[in-house]
Protein backbone atom coordinates (compact mmCIF):
# COMPACT_ATOMS: atom_id res chain seq x y z
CA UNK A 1 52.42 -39.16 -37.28
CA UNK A 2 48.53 -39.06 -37.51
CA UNK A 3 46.87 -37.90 -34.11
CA UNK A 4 45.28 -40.51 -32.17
CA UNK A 5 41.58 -40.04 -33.61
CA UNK A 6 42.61 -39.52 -37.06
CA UNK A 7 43.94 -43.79 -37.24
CA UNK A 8 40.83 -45.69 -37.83
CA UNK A 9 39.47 -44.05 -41.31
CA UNK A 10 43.12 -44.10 -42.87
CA UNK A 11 43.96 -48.52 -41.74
CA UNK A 12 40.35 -49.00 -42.80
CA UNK A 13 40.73 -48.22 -46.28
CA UNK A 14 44.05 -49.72 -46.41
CA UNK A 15 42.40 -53.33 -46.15
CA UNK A 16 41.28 -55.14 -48.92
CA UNK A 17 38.50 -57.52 -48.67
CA UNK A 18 39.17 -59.44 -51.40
CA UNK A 19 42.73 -60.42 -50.09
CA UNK A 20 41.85 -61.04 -46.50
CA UNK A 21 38.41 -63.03 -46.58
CA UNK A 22 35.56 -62.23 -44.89
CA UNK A 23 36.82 -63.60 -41.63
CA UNK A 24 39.92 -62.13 -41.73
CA UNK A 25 38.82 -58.48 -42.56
CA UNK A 26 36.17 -58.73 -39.28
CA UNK A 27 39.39 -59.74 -37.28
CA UNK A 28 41.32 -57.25 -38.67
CA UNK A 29 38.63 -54.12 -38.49
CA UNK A 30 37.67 -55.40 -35.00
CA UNK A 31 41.71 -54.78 -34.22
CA UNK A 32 42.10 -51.83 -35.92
CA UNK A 33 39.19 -50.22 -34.64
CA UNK A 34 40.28 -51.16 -31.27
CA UNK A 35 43.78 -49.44 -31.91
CA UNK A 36 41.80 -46.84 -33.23
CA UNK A 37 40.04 -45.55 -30.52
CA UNK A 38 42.16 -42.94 -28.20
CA UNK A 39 43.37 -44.57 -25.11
CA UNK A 40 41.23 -44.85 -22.59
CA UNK A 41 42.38 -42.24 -19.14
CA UNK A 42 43.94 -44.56 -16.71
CA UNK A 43 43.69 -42.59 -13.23
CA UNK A 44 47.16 -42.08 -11.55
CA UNK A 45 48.08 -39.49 -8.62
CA UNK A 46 51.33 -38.66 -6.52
CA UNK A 47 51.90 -36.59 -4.09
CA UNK A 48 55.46 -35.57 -2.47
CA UNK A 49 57.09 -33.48 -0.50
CA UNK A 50 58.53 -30.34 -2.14
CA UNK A 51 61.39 -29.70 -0.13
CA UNK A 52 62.52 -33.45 0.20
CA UNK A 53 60.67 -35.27 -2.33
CA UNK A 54 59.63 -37.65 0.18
CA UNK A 55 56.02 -39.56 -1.36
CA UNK A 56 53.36 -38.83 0.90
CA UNK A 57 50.42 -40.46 -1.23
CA UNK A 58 50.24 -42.59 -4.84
CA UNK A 59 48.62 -44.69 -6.65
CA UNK A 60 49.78 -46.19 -10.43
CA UNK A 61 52.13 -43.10 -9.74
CA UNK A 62 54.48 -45.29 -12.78
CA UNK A 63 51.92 -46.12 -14.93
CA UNK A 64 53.40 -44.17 -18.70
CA UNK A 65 49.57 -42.38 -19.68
CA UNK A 66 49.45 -39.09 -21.67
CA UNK A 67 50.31 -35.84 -20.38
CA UNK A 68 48.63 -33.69 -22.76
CA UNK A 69 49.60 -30.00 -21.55
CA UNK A 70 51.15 -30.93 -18.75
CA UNK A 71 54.08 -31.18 -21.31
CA UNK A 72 54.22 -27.37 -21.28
CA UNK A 73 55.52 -27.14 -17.87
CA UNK A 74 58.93 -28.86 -19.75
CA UNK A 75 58.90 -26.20 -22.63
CA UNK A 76 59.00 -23.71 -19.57
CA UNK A 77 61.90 -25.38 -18.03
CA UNK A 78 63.52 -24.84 -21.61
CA UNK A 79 62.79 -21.32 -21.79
CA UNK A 80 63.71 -20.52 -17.91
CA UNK A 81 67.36 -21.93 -19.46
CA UNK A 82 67.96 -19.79 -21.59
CA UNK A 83 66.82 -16.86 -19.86
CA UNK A 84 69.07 -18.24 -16.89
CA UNK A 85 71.86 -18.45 -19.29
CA UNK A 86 71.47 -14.99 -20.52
CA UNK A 87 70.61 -16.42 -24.10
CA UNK A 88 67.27 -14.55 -24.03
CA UNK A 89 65.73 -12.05 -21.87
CA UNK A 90 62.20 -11.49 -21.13
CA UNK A 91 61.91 -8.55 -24.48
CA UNK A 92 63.47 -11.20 -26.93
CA UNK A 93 61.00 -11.52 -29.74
CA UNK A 94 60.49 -14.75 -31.52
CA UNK A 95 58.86 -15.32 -34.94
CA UNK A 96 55.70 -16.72 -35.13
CA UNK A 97 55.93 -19.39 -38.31
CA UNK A 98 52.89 -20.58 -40.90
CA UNK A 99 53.36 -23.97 -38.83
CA UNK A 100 52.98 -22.63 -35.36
CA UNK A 101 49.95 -20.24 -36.96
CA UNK A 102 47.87 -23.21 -37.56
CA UNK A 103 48.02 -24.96 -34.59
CA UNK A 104 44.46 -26.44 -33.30
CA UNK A 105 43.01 -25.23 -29.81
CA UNK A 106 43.54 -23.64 -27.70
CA UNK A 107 45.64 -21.33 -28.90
CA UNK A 108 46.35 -17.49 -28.65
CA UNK A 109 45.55 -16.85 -32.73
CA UNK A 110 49.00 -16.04 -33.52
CA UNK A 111 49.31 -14.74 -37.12
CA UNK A 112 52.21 -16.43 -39.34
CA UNK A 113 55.09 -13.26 -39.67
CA UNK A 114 54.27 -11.70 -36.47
CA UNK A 115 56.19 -11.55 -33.22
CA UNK A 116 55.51 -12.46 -29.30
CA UNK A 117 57.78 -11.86 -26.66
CA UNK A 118 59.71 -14.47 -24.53
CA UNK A 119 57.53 -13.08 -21.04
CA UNK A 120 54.26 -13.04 -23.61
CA UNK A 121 55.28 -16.75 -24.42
CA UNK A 122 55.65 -17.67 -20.86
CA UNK A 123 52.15 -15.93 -19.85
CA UNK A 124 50.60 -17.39 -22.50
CA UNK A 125 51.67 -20.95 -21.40
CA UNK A 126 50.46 -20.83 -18.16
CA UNK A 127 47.62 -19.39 -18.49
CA UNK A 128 45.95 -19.77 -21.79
CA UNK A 129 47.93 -22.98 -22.55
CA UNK A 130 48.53 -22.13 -26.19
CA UNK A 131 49.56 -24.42 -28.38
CA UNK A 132 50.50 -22.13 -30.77
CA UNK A 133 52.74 -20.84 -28.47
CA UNK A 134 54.73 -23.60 -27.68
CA UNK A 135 55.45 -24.33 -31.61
CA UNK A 136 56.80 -20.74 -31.57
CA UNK A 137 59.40 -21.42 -28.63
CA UNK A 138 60.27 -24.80 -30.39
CA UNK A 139 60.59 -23.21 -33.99
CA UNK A 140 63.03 -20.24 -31.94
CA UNK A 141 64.69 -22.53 -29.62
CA UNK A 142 66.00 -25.56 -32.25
CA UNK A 143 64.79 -24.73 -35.62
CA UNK A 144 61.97 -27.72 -35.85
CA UNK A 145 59.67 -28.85 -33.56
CA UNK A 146 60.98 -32.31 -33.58
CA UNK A 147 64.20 -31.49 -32.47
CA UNK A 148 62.66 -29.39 -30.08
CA UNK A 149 61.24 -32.46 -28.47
CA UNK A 150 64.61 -34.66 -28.62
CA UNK A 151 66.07 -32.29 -26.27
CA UNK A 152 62.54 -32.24 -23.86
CA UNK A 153 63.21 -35.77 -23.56
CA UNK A 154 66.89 -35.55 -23.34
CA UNK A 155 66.38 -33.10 -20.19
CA UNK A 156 63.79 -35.41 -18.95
CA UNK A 157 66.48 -38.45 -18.65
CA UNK A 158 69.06 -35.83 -16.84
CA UNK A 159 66.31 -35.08 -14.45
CA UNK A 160 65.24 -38.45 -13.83
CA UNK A 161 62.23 -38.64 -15.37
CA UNK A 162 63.05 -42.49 -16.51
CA UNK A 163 59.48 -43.17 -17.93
CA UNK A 164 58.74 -39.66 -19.71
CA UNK A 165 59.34 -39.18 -23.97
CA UNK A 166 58.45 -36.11 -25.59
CA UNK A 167 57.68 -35.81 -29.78
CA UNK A 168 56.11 -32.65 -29.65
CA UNK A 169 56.17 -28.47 -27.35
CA UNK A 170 52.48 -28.44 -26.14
CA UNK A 171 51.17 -31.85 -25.48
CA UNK A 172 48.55 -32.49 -28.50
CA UNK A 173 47.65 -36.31 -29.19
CA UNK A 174 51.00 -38.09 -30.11
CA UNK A 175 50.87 -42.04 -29.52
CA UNK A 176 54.16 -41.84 -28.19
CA UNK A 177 54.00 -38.82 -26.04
CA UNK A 178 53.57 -40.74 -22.42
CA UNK A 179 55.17 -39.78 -18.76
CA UNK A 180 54.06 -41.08 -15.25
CA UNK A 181 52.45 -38.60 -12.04
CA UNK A 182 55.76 -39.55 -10.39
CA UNK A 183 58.12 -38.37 -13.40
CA UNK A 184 55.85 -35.13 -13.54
CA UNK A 185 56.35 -34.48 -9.85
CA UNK A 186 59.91 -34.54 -10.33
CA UNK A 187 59.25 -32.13 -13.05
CA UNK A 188 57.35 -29.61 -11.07
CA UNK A 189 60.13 -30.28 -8.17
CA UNK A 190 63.20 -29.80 -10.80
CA UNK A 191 60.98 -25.99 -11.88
CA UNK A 192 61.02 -24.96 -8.14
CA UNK A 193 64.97 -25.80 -7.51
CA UNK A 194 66.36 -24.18 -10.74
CA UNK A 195 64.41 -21.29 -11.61
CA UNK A 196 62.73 -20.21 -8.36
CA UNK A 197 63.17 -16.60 -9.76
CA UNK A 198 60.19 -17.74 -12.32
CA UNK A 199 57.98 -19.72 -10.43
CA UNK A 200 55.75 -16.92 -9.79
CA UNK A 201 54.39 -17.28 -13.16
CA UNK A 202 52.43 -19.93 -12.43
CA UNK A 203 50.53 -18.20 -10.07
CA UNK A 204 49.25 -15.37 -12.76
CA UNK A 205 45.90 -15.16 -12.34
CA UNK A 206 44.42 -13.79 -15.99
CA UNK A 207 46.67 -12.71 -18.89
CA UNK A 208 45.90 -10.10 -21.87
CA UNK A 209 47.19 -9.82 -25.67
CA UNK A 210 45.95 -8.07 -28.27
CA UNK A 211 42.90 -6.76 -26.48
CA UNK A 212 41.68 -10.23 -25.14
CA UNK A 213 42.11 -11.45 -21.58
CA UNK A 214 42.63 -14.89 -20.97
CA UNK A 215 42.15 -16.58 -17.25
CA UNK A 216 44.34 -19.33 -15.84
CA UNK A 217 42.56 -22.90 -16.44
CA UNK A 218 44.08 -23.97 -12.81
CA UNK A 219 41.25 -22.92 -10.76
CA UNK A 220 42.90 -24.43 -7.80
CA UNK A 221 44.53 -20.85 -7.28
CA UNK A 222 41.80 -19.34 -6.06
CA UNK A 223 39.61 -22.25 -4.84
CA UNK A 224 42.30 -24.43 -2.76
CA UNK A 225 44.34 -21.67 0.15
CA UNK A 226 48.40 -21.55 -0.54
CA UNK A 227 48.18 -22.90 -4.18
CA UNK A 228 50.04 -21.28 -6.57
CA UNK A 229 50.83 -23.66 -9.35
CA UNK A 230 51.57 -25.38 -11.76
CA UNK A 231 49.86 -26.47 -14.97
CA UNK A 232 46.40 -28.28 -16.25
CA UNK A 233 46.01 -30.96 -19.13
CA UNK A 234 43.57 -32.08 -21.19
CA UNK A 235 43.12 -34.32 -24.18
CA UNK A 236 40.56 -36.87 -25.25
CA UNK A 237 42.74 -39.81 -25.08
CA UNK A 238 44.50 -38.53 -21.19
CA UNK A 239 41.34 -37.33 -19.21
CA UNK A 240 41.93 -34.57 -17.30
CA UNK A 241 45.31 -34.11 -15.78
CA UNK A 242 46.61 -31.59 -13.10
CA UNK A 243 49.90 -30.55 -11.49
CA UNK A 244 49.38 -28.63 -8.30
CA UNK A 245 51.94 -27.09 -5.91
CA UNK A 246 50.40 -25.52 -2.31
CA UNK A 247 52.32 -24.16 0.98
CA UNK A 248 50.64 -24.69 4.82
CA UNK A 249 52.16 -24.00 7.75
CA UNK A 250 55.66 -23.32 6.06
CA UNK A 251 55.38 -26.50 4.04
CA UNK A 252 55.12 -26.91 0.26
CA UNK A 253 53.38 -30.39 -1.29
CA UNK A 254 53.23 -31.69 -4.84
CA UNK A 255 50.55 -33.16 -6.11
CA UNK A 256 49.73 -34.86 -9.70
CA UNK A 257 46.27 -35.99 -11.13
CA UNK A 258 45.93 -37.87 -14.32
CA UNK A 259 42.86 -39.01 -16.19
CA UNK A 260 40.34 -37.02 -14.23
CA UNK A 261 36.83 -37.64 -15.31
CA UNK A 262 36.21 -33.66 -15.67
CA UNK A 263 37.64 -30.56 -14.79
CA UNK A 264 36.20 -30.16 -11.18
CA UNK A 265 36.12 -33.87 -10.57
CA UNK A 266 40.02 -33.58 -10.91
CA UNK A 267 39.84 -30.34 -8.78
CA UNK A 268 37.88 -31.70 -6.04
CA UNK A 269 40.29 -35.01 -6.22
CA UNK A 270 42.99 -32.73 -5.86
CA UNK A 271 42.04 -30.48 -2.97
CA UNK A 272 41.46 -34.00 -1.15
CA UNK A 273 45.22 -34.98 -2.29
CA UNK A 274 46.55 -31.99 -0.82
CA UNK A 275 44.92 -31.96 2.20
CA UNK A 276 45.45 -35.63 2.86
CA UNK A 277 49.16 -34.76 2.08
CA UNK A 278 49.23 -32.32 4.84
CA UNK A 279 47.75 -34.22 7.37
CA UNK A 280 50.53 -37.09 6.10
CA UNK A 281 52.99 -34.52 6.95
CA UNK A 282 52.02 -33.45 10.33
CA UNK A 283 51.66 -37.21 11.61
CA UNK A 284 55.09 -37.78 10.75
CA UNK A 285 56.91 -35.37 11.83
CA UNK A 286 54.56 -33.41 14.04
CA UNK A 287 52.65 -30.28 14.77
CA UNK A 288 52.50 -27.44 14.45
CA UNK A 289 54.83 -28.30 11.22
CA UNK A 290 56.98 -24.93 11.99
CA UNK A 291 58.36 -25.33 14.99
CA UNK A 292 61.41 -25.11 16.41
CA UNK A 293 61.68 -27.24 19.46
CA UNK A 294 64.02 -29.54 17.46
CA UNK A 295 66.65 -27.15 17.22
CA UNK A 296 69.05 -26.76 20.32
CA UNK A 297 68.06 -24.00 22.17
CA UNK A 298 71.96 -22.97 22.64
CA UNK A 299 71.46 -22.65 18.84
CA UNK A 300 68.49 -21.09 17.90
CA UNK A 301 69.39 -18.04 20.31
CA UNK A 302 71.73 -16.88 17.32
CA UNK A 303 69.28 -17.26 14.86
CA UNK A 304 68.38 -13.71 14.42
CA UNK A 305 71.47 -11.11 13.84
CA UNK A 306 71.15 -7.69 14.46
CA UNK A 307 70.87 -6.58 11.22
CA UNK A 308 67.57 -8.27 10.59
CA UNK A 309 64.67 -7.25 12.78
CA UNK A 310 61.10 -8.07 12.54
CA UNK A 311 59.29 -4.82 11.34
CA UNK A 312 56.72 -3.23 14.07
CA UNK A 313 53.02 -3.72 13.11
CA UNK A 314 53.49 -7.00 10.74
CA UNK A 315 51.55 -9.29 12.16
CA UNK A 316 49.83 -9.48 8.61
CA UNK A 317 52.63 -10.69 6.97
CA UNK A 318 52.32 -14.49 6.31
CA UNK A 319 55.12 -14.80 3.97
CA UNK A 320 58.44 -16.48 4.02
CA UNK A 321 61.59 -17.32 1.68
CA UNK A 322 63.42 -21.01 1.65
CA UNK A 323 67.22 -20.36 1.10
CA UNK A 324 67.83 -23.93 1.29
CA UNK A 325 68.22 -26.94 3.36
CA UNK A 326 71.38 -28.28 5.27
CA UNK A 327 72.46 -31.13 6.65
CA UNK A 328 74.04 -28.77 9.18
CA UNK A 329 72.64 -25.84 11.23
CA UNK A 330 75.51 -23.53 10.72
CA UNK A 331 75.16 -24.09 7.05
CA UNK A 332 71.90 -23.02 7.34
CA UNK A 333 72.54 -19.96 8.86
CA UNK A 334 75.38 -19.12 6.52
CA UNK A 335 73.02 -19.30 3.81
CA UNK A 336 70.16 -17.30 5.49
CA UNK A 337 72.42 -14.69 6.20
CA UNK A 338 73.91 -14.66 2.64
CA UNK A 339 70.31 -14.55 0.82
CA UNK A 340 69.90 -11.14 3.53
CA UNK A 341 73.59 -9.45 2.12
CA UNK A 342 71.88 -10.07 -1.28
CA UNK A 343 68.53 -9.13 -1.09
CA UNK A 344 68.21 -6.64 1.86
CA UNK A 345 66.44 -3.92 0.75
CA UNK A 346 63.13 -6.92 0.88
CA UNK A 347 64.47 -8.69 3.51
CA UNK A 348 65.58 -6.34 6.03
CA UNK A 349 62.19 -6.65 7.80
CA UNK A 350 62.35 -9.97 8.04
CA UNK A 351 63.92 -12.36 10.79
CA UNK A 352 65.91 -15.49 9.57
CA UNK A 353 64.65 -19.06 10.99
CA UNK A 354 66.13 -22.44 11.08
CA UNK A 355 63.49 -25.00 10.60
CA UNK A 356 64.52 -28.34 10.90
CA UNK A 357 63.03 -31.52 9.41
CA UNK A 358 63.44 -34.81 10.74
CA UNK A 359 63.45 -37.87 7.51
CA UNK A 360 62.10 -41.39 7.53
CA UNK A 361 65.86 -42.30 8.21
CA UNK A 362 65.82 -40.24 11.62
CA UNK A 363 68.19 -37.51 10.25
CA UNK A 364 67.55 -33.77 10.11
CA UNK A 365 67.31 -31.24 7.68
CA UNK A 366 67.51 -27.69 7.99
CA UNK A 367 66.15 -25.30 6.40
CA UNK A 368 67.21 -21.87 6.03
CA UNK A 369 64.47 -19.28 6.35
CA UNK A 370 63.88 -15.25 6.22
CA UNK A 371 60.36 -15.00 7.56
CA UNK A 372 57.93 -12.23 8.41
CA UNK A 373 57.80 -10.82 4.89
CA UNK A 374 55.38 -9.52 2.50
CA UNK A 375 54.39 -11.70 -0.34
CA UNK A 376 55.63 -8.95 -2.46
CA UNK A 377 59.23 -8.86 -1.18
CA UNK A 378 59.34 -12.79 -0.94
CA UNK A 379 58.46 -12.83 -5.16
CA UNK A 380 60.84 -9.94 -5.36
CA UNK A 381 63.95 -11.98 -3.66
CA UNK A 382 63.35 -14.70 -5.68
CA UNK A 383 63.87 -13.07 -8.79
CA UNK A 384 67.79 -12.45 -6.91
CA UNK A 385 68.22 -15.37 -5.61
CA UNK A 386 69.25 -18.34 -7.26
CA UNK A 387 68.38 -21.00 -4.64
CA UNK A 388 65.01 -19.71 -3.06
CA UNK A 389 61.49 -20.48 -2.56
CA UNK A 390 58.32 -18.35 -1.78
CA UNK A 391 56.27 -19.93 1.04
CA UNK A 392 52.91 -18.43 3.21
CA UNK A 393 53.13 -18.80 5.89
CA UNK A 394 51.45 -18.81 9.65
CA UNK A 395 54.89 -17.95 11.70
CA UNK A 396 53.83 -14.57 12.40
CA UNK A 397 52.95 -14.94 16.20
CA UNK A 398 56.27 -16.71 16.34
CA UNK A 399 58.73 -14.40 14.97
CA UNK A 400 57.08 -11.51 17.21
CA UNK A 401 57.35 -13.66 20.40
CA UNK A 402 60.53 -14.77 19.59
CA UNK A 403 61.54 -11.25 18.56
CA UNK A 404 60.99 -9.87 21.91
């Protein structure tokens, strides 16, 4: 398959002008040439509720455009597999092939015969967005790129991304590469619930190999407070595309951009997603968005065991872990209190919380919390835990007057 740009020189000289006529070669270049031409970025965005999923802004959220390296964020999920499934661990080595060596830009400048390592792979993803990189994991992970993408597609359908087909690892121009903001929010959603012990590398800031540092292209980490993911995209033919995940007041949105018209137009675009996503959030179902006063008092009086007390002198801490969320209180709790057995020795300052949330349909969720922690410790019990989720957040005055 040609890439997009690469169409019009190649049908051109396949017509033949003394076979079509001189009105039917102008008809024919004048088709061609439009075919030729990369599709033009057709703007989508979507944003939803991490926890629930619930859409809290959109617009052509189905329309199929081009991901360009947004597609990485699926070669992640890939790897994240088989490191949950023990089939690699962060020191594997994979081979670097001729193929993968001569991949355009950007790219880390691999050589062919060399080595990287899985958590090299993974930094080099996120932050660099090498393509290079993701033909290595493709090459290591099913022998040919191709079939690499069968099963990106294949795991696509099984996450119910209906509109989304892969045909290559990194997102260059493929005609039939296409997904939808909605299908990538499910995505980014589908990262957070079954590897929560990796999400933290999409928050790396700046990443160095062979002597060469290499910054995160999602500036929204240090421009937009409580971001910290997921991916950028860019090609000609998509515009510039963006997957963004941010926390406020204990809350974590999803928001997609595709076909921004530059890298800080779709930044700026964003911010205004996110923060309109917020304020959708607090309107319907109140504010402050942490508190409690939904929660039976009877109940929430043995919230807090004994064997988890706030530490003295945090009122700095801003951090929090999601254990899950319950259609039941005293599931909640069980789970809190199971995520503390597990990961004490970075929880043991904490306090556990049960937060509800209260749906369109009028029930309640709740969601099991250990707040009061450092951002360190929440990363750390992540990396335990198999259902968990960092979150900043602004509970601190809560969990000390509640403590008391």
């Amino acid at each position: 398959m040609l890439p997009l740009a690469a169409w019009e020189p190649t049908a051109t000289r396949a017509l033949s002008i003394t076979k079509l006529g001189k009105i039917g070669v102008f008809m024919a270049i004048v088709a061609i040439c439009a075919f030729a031409q990369p599709a033009h970025a057709k703007y989508a965005s979507y944003v939803v509720d991490a926890d629930t999923g619930e859409a809290l802004a959109g617009l052509n959220e189905e329309t199929r455009n081009y991901p360009a390296s947004l597609t990485k964020m699926m070669t992640l999920y890939l790897m994240f597999d088989r490191l949950k499934s023990k089939k690699w661990t962060l020191a594997t080595e994979l081979d670097v092939s001729r193929r993968a060596a001569r991949q355009p830009a950007s790219r880390l400048g691999l050589r062919a015969g060399s080595k990287i390592t899985v958590e090299q792979a993974i930094l080099a993803l996120v932050t660099k967005s090498a393509n290079d990189v993701a033909t290595v994991v493709a090459e290591n992970i099913s022998g040919r790129e191709r079939n690499f993408a069968l099963k990106m597609t294949a795991r696509a359908r099984a996450l119910g991304m209906s509109k989304t087909t892969f045909r290559n690892a990194s997102g260059l121009p493929h005609r039939a590469q296409l997904s939808t903001a909605k299908d990538m929010s499910i995505l980014a959603r589908s990262l957070l619930r079954d590897f929560p012990e990796y999400y933290h590398y999409f928050s790396t800031a700046s990443f160095t190999f062979n002597g060469v540092t290499h910054s995160n292209h999602n500036k929204l980490l240090k421009t937009y407070p409580g971001t910290d993911g997921f991916k950028t995209g860019y090609i000609r033919a998509s515009g510039f595309n963006l997957v963004a995940s941010a926390t406020r007041d204990g809350r974590r949105i999803i928001g997609v951009v595709f076909g921004g018209r530059s890298s800080s137009h779709r930044n700026r675009h964003m911010a205004k997603l996110l923060d309109k996503g917020f304020d959708t959030l607090r309107q319907r179902h109140g504010t402050p968005l942490i508190a409690q006063a939904a929660v039976p008092e009877t109940k929430t009086a043995s919230l807090a065991p004994a064997a988890v007390q706030p530490r003295s002198g945090t009122a700095t801490s801003v951090w929090a872990v999601q254990v899950g969320a319950f259609s039941q209180i005293s599931q909640a709790q069980a789970a809190a209190e199971k995520a503390v057995g597990k990961a004490r020795s970075y929880l043991s300052d904490g306090q556990i919380r049960i937060v509800p949330l209260k749906k369109r349909n009028g029930a309640i969720l709740h969601r099991a919390r250990i707040v009061g922690i450092s951002k360190r410790d929440a990363y750390r019990t992540c990396r335990i835990l198999r259902d968990c989720m960092e979150l900043k957040t602004d509970v601190n005055a809560e969990v000390a007057q509640r403590a008391d």
